[in-house]
Protein backbone atom coordinates (compact mmCIF):
# COMPACT_ATOMS: atom_id res chain seq x y z
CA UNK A 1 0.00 0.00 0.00
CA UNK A 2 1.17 3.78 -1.32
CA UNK A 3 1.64 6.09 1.85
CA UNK A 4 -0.72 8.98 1.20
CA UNK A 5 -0.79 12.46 2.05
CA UNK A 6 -3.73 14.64 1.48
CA UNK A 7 -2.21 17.85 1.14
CA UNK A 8 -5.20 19.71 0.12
CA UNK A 9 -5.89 23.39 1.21
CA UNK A 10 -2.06 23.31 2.42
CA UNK A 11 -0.94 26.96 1.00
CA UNK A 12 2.82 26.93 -0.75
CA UNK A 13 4.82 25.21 0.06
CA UNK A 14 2.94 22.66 2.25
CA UNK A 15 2.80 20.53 -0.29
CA UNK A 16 6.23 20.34 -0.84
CA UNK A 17 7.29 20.03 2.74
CA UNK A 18 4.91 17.47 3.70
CA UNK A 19 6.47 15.42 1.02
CA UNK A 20 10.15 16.62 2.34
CA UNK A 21 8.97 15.55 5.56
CA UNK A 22 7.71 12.53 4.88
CA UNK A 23 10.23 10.82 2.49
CA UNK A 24 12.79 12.08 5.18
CA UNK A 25 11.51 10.08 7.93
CA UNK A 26 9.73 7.17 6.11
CA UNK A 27 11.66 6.87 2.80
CA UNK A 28 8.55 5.24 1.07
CA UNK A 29 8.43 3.34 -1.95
CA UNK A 30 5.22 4.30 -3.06
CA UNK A 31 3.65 7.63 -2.17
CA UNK A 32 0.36 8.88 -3.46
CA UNK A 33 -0.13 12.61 -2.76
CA UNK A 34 -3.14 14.56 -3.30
CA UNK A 35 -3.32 18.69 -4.63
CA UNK A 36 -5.96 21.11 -5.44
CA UNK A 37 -4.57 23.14 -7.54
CA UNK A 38 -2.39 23.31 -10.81
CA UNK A 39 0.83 24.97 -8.82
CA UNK A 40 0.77 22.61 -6.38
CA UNK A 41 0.82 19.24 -8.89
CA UNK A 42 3.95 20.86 -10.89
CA UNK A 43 5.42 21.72 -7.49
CA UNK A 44 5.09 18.75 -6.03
CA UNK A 45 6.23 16.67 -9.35
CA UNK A 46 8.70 18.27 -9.88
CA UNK A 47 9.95 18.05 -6.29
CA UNK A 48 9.30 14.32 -6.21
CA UNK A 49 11.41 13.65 -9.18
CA UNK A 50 14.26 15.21 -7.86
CA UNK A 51 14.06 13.04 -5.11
CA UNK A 52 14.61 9.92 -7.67
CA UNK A 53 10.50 8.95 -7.73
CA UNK A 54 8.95 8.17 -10.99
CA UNK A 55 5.51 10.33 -10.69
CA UNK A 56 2.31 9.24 -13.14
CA UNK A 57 -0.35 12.13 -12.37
CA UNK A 58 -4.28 11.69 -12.50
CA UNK A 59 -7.08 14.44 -12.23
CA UNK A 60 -10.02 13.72 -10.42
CA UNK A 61 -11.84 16.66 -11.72
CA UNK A 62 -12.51 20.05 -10.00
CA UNK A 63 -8.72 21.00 -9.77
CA UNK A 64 -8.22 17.96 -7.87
CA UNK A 65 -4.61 15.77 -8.78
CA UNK A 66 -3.37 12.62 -7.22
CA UNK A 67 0.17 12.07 -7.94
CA UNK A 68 1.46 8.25 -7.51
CA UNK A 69 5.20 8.30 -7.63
CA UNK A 70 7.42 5.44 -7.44
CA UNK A 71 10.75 5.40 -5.87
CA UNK A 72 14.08 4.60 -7.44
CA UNK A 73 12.26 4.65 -11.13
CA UNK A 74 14.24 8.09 -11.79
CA UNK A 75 17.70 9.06 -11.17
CA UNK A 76 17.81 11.31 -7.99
CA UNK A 77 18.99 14.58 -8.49
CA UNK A 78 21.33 16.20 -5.61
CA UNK A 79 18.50 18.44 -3.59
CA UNK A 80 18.56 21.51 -4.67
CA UNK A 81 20.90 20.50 -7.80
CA UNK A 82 19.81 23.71 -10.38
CA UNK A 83 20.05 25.90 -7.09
CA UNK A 84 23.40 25.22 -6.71
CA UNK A 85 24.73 25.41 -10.11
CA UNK A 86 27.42 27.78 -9.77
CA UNK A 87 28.53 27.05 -6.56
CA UNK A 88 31.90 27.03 -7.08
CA UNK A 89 32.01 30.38 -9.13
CA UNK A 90 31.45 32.29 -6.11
CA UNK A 91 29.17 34.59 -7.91
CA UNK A 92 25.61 34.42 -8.04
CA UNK A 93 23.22 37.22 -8.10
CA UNK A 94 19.60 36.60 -7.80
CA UNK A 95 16.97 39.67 -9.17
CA UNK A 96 14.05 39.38 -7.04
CA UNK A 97 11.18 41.17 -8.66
CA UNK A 98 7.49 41.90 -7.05
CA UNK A 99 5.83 43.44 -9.66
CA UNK A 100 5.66 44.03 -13.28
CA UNK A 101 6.60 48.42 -12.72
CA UNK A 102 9.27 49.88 -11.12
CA UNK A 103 8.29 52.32 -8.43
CA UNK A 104 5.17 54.17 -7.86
CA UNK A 105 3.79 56.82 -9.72
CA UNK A 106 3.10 56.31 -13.06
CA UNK A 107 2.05 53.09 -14.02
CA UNK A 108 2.76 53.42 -17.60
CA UNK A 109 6.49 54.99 -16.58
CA UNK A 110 6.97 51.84 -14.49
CA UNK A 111 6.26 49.75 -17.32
CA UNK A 112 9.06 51.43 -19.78
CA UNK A 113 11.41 51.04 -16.86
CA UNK A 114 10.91 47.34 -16.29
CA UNK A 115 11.37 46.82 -20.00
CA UNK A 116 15.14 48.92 -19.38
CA UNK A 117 15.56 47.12 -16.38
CA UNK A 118 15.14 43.46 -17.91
CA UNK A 119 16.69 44.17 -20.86
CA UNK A 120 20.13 45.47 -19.29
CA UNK A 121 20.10 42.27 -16.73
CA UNK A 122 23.02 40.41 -19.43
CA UNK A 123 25.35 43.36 -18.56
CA UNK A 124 25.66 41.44 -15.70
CA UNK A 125 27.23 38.23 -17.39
CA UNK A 126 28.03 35.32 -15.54
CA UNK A 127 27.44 37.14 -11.82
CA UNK A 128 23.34 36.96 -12.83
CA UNK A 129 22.70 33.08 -11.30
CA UNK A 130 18.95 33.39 -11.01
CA UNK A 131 15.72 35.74 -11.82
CA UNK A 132 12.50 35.06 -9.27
CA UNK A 133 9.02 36.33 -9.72
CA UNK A 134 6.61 36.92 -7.44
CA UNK A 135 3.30 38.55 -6.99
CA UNK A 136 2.98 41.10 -10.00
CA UNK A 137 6.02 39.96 -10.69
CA UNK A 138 4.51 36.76 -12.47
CA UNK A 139 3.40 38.91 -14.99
CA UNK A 140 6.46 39.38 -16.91
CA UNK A 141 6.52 35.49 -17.38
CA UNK A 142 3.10 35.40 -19.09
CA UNK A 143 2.07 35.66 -22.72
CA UNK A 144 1.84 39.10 -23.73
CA UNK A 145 4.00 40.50 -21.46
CA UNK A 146 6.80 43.07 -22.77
CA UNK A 147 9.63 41.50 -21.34
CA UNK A 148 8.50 37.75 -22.54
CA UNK A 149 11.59 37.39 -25.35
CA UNK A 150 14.16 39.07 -23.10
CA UNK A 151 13.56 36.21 -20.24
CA UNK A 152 13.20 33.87 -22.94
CA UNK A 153 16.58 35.07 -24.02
CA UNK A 154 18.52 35.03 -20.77
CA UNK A 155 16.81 31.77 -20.14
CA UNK A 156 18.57 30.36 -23.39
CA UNK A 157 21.62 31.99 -22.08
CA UNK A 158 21.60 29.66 -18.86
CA UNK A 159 20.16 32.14 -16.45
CA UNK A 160 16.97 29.86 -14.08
CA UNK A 161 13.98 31.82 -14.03
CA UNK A 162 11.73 31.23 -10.31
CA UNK A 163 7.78 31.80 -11.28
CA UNK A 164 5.77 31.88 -7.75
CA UNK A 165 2.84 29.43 -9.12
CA UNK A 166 0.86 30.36 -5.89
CA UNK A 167 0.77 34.01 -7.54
CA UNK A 168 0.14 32.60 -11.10
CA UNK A 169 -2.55 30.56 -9.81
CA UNK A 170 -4.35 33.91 -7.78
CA UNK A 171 -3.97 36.14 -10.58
CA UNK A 172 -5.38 33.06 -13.03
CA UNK A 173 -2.53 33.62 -15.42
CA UNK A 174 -1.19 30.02 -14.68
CA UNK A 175 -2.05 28.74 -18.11
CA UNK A 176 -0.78 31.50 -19.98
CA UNK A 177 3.33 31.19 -18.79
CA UNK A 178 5.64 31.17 -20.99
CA UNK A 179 8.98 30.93 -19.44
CA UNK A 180 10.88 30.21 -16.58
CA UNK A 181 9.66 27.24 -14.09
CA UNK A 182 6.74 27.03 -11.98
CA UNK A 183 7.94 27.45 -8.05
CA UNK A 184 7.24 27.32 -4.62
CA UNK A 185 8.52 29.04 -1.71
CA UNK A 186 10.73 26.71 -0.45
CA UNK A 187 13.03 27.23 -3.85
CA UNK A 188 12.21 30.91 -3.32
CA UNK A 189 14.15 31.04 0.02
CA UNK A 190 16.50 28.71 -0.80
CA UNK A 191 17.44 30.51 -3.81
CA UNK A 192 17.78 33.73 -1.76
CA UNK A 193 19.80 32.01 1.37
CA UNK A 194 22.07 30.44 -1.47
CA UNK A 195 22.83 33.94 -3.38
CA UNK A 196 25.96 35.99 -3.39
CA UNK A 197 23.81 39.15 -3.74
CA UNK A 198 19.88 39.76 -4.04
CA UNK A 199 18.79 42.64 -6.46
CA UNK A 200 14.74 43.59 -5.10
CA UNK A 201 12.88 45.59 -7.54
């Protein structure tokens, strides 16, 4: 018999954790965890394959996903693998950005200036490790948005794009992303806790 967590209701990133949590203490070889939302199934997939589980999704209907994954049918990754990619460069700089403007004021100012801001981000070469996006932030990931082929481009380049999929989710955009990887807040603060320097716009 799979061990099974209900992790419904369980706001990012209690999914995640409860998985953490319980693969750390149990080490099961089947595990059969069950989400409400779209964020939370990529989340928790693509946590659950780093960990070395094979993971076969199936929707119940009404948002509802119950992920079955199977230990040792994927090759673990080392926790936290992309976040530490250049460790040993000594030089990683994460932009953390909370909207889709910079500053207050004029909105329409804001805009132009995010599309300056994103677009001189390769001046910093090799030192720029990672780009998260949270709350309007998300935006800038989405179809449509101004900035969509410069983050496609820097994504190319090697740079890992963060997109909070609790904020896609609440601002219903989570369909409509177009680059960059899906997120929770445990990679959030890792990501932070493992950077050389943090950029906030």
């Amino acid at each position: 018999m799979p061990t099974t967590l209900d992790c419904r209701g369980l706001a990012c990133p209690g999914p995640v954790l409860r998985c953490k949590e319980c693969i750390e203490s149990d080490a099961p070889d089947t595990l059969a965890v069950t989400v409400d939302n779209e964020a939370a199934r990529e989340n928790v997939s693509r946590f659950l394959t780093m960990r070395g589980y094979a993971v076969a999704v199936a929707e119940a209907g009404g948002g509802v996903f119950t992920l079955t994954a199977t230990a040792g049918a994927a090759p673990v990754a080392t926790p936290n693998e992309s976040l530490s990619a250049k460790a040993e460069t000594g030089s990683r700089t994460v932009v953390f950005i909370t909207a889709d403007v910079i500053g207050r004021g004029d909105d329409t100012l804001g805009a132009k200036l995010m599309v300056n801001f994103v677009g001189t981000l390769p001046e910093l070469g090799e030192r720029l490790w990672r780009i998260v996006l949270v709350n309007g932030g998300v935006r800038l990931a989405v179809a449509g948005s101004p900035v969509i082929d410069k983050l496609k481009a820097l994504e190319q380049a090697g740079v890992s794009i963060l997109v909070c999929g609790t904020c896609l989710d609440f601002y219903g955009i989570l369909d409509k992303k177009e680059v960059g990887q899906t997120t929770n807040m445990l990679d959030v603060v890792t990501s932070l806790d493992l950077a050389d320097k943090i950029v906030q716009i």
